[in-house]
N, C-alpha and C. Protein backbone atom coordinates (compact mmCIF):
# COMPACT_ATOMS: atom_id res chain seq x y z
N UNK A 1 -60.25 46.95 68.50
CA UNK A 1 -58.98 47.02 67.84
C UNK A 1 -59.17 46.62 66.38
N UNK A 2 -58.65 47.38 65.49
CA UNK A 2 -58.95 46.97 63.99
C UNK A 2 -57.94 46.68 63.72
N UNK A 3 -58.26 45.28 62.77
CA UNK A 3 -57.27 44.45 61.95
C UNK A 3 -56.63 45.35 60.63
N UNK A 4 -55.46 45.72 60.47
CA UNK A 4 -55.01 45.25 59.10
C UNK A 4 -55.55 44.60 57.86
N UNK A 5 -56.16 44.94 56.63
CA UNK A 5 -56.37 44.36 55.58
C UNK A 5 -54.71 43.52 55.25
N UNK A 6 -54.56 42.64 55.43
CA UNK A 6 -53.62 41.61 54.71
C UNK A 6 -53.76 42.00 52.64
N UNK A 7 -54.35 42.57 52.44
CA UNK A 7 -54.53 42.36 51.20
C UNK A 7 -53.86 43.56 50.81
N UNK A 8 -53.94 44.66 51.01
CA UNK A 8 -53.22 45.41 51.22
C UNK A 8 -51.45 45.56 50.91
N UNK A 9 -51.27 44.89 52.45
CA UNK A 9 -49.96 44.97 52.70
C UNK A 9 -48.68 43.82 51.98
N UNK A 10 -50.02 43.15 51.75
CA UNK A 10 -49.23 41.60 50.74
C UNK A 10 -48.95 42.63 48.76
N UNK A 11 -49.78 43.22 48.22
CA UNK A 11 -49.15 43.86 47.19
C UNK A 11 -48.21 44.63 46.96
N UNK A 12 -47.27 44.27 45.92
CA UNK A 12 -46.06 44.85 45.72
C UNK A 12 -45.99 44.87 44.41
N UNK A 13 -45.67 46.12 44.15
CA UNK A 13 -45.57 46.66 42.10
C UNK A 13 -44.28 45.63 41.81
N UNK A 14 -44.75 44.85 40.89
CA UNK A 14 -43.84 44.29 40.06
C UNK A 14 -43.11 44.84 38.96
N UNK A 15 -41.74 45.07 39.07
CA UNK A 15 -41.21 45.83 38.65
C UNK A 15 -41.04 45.23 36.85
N UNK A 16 -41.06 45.69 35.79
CA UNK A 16 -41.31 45.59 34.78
C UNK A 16 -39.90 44.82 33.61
N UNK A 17 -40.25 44.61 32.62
CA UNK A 17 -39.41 43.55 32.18
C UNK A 17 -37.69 44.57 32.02
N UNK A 18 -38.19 45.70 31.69
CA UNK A 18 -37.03 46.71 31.33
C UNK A 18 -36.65 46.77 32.66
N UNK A 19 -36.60 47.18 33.60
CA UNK A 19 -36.19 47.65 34.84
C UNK A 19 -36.00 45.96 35.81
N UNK A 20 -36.15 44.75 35.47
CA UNK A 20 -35.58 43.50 35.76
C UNK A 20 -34.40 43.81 35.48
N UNK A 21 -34.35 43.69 33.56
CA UNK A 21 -32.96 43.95 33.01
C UNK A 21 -32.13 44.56 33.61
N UNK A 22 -32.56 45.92 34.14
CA UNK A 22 -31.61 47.12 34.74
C UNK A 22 -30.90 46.36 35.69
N UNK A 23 -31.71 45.29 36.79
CA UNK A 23 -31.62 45.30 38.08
C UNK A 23 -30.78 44.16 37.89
N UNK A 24 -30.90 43.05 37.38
CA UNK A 24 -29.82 41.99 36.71
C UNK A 24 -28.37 42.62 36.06
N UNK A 25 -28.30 43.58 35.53
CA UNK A 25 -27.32 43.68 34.85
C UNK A 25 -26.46 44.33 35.85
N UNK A 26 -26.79 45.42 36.62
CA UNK A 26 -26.25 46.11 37.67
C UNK A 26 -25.92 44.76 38.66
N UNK A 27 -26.53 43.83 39.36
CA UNK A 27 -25.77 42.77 40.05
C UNK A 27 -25.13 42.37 39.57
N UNK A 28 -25.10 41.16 38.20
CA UNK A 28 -23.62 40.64 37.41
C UNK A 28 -22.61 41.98 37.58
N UNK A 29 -22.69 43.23 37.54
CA UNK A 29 -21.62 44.28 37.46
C UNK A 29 -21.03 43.98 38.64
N UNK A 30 -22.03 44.27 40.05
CA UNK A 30 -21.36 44.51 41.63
C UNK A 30 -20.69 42.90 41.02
N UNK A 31 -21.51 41.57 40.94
CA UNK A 31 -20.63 40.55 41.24
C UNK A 31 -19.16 40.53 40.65
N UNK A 32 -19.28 41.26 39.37
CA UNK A 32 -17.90 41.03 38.39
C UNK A 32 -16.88 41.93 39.41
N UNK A 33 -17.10 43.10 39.71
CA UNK A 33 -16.34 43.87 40.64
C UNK A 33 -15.77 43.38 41.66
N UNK A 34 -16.64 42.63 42.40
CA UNK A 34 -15.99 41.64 43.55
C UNK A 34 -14.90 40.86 43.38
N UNK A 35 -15.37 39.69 42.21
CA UNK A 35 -14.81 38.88 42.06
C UNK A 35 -13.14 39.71 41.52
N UNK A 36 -12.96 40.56 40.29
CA UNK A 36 -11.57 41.08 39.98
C UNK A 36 -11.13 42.01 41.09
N UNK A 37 -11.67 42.51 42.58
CA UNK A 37 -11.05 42.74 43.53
C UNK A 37 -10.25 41.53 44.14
N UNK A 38 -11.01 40.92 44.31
CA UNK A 38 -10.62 39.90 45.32
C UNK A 38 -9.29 39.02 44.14
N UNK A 39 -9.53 38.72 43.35
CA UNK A 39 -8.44 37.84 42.35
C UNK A 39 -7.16 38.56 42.28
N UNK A 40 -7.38 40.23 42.07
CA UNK A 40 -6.68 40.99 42.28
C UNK A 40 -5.66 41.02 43.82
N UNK A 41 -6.52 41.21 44.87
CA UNK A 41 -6.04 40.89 46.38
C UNK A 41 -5.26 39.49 46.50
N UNK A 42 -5.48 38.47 45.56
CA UNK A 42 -4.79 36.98 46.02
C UNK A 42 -3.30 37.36 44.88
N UNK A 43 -3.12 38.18 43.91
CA UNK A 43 -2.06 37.85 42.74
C UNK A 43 -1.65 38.89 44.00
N UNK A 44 -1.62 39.75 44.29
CA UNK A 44 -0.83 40.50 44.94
C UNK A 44 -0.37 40.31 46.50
N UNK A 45 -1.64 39.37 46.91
CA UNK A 45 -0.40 38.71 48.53
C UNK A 45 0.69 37.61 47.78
N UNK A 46 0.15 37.08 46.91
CA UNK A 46 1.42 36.24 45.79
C UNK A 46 2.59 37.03 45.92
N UNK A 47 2.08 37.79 45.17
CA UNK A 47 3.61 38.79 44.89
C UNK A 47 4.41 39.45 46.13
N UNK A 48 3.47 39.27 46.80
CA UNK A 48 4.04 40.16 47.86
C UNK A 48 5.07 38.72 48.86
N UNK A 49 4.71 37.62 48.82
CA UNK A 49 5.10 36.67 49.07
C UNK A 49 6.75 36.62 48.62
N UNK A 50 6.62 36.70 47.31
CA UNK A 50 7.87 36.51 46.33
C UNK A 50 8.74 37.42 46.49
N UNK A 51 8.02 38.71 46.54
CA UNK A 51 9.51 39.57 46.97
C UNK A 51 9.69 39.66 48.37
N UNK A 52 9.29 39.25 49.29
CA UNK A 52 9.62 39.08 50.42
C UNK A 52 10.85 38.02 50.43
N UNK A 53 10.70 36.87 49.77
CA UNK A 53 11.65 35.89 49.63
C UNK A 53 12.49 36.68 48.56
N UNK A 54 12.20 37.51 47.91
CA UNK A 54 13.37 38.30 46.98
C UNK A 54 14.67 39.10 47.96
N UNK A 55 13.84 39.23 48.90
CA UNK A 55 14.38 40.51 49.82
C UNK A 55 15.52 39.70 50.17
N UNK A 56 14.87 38.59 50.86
CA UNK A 56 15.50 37.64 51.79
C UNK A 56 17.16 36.67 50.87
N UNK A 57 16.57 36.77 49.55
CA UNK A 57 17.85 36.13 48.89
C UNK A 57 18.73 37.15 48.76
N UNK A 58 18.20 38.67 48.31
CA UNK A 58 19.81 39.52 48.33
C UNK A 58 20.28 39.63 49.46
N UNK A 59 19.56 40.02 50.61
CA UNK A 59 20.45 40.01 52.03
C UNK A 59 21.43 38.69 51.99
N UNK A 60 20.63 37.73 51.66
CA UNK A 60 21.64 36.38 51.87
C UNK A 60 22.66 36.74 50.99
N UNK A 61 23.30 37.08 49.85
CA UNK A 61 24.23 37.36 49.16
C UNK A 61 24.52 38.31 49.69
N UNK A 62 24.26 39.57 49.83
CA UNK A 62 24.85 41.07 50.57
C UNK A 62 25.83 40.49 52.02
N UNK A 63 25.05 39.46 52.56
CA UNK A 63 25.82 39.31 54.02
C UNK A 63 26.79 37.89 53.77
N UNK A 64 26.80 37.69 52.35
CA UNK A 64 28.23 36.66 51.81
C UNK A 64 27.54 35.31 52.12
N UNK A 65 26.60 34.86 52.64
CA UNK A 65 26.13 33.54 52.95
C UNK A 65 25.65 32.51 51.29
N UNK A 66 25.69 33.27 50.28
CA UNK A 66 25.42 32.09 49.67
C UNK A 66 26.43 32.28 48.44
N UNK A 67 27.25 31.42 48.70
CA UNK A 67 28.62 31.23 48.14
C UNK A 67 28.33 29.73 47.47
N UNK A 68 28.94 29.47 46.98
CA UNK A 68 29.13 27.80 45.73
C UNK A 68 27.96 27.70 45.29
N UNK A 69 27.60 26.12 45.90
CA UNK A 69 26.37 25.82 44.79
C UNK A 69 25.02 26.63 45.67
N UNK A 70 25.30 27.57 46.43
CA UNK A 70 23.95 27.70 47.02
C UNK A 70 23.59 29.05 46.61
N UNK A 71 24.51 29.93 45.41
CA UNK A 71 24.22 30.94 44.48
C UNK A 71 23.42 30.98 43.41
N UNK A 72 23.31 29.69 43.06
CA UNK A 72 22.19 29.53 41.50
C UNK A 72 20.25 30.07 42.42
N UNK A 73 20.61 29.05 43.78
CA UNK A 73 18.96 28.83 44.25
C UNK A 73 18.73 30.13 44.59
N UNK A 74 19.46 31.03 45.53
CA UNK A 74 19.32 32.17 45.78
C UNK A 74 19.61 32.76 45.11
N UNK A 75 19.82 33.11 43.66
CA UNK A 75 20.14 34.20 42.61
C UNK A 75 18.36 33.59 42.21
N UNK A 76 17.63 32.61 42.14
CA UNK A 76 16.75 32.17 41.62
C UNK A 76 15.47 32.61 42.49
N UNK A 77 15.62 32.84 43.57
CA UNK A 77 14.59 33.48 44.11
C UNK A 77 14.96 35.11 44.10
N UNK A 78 15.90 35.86 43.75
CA UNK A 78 16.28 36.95 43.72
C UNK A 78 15.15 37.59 42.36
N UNK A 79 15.56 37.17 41.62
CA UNK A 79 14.84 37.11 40.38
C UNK A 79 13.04 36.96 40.19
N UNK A 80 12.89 36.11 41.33
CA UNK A 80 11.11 35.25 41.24
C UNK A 80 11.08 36.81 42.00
N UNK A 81 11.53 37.66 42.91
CA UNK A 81 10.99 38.76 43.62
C UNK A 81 11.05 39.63 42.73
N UNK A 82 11.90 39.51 41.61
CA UNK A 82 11.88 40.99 40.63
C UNK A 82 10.60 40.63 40.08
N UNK A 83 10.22 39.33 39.75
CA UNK A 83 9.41 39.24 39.06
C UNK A 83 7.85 39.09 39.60
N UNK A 84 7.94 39.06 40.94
CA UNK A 84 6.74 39.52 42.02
C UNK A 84 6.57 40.75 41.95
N UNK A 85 7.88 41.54 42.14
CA UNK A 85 7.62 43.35 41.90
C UNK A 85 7.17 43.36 40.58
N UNK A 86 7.50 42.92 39.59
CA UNK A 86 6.74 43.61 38.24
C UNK A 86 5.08 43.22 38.09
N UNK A 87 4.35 42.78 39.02
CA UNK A 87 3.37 42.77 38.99
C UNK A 87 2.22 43.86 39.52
N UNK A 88 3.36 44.14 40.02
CA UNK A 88 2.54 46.00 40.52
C UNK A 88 2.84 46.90 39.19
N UNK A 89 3.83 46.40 38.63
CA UNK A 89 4.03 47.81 37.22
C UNK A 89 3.10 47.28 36.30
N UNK A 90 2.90 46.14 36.15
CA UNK A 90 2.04 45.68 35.04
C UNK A 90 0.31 45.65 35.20
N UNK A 91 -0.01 46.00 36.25
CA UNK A 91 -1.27 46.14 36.42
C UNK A 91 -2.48 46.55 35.06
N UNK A 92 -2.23 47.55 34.86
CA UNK A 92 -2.95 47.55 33.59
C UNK A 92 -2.73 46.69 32.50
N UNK A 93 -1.82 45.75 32.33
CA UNK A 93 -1.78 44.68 31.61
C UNK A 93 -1.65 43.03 31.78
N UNK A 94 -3.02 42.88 32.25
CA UNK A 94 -3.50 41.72 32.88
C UNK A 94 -3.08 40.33 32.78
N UNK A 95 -2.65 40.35 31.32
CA UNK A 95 -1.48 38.89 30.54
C UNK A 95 -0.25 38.88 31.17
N UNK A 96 0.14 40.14 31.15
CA UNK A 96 1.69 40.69 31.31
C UNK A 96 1.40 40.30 32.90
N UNK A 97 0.72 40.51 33.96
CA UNK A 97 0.82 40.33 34.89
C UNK A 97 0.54 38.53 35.53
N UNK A 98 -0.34 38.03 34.42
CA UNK A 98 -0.19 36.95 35.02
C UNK A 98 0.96 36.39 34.49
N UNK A 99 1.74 36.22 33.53
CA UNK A 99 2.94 35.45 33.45
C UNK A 99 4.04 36.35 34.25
N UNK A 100 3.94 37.07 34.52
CA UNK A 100 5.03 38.03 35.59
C UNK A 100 4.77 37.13 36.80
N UNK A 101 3.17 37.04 37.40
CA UNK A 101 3.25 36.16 38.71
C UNK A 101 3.68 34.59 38.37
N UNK A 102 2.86 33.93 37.40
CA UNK A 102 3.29 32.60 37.03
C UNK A 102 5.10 32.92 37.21
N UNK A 103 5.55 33.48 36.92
CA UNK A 103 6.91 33.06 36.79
C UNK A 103 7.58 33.49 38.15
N UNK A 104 7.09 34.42 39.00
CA UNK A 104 7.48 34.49 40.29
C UNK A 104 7.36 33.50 41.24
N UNK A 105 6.06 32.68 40.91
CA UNK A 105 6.31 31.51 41.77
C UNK A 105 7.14 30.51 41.16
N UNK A 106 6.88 30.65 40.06
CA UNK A 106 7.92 29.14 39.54
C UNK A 106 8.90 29.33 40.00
N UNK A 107 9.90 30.71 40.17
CA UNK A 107 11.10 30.63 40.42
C UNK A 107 11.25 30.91 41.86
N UNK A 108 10.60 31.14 42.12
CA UNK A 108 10.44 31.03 44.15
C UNK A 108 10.72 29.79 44.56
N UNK A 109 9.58 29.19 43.78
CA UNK A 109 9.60 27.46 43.99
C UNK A 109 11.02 26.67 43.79
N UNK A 110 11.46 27.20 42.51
CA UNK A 110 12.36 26.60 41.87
C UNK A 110 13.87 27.30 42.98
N UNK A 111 14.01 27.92 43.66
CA UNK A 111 14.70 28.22 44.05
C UNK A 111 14.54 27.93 45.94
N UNK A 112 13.28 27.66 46.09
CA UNK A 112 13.38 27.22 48.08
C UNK A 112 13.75 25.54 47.54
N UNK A 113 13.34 24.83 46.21
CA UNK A 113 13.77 23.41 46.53
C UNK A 113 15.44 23.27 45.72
N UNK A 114 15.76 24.42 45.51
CA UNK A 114 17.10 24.11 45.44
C UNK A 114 17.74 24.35 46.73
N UNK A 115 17.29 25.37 47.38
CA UNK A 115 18.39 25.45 48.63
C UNK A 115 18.13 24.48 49.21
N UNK A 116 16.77 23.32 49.73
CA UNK A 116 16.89 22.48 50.35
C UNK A 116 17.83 21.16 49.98
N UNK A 117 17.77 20.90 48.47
CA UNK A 117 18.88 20.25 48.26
C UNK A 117 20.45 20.72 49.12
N UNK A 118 20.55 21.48 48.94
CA UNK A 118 21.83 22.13 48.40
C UNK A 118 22.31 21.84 50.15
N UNK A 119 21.32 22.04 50.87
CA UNK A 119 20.89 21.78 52.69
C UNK A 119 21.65 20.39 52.96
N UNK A 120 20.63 19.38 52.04
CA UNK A 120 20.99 18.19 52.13
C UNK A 120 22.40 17.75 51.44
N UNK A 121 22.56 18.12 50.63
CA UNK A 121 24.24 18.00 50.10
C UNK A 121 25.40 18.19 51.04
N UNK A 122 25.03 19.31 51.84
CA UNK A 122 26.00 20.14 52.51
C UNK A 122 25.81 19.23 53.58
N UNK A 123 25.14 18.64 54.27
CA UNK A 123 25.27 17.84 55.20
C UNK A 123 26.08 16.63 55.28
């Protein structure tokens, strides 16, 4: 039975300083791609978050439930969902979209801890 030369099978062309470059620059690319998919995928379950609670505040006004002081919180998440939807129109403008989401949560936020007040008042 004949052995294998090991010497042989252990060489491998080292690929050259130009064609490193190639091979480095093309990974940072795949990595950069990943990473603005995925950042992309988290602003938009965000948003998608916000107008869900957008949805949920006009029904609450459409079906008359938020009457007195419990119109500011739910007019306030009404708004954080417009401003979750404008993050799908703004896509090509990446600033425009992050203060579109920044401000969808603020006013999401700003509007689930008003109704909980408003919870506790009413009690």
């Amino acid at each position: 039975m004949a052995r294998k030369n090991s010497r042989d099978s252990s060489r491998r062309r080292t690929p050259s300083a130009d064609e490193q470059r190639a091979l480095a620059t093309e990974y940072e690319e795949a990595i950069a791609k990943l990473q603005r998919s995925a950042f992309w995928n988290l602003r938009t379950r965000i948003a998608n978050i916000t107008i869900l609670l957008g949805v949920f505040a006009v029904a609450m006004i459409a079906w008359g439930e938020a009457d007195g002081a419990r119109l500011v919180p739910i007019l306030t998440c009404a708004v954080g969902g417009v401003c979750g939807a404008g993050v799908y129109a703004s896509r090509p403008y990446p600033q425009l979209t992050r203060w579109l989401l920044l401000s969808a949560v603020v006013l999401a936020i700003l509007g689930i801890v008003g109704l909980a007040l408003m919870t506790q008042v009413d009690k």
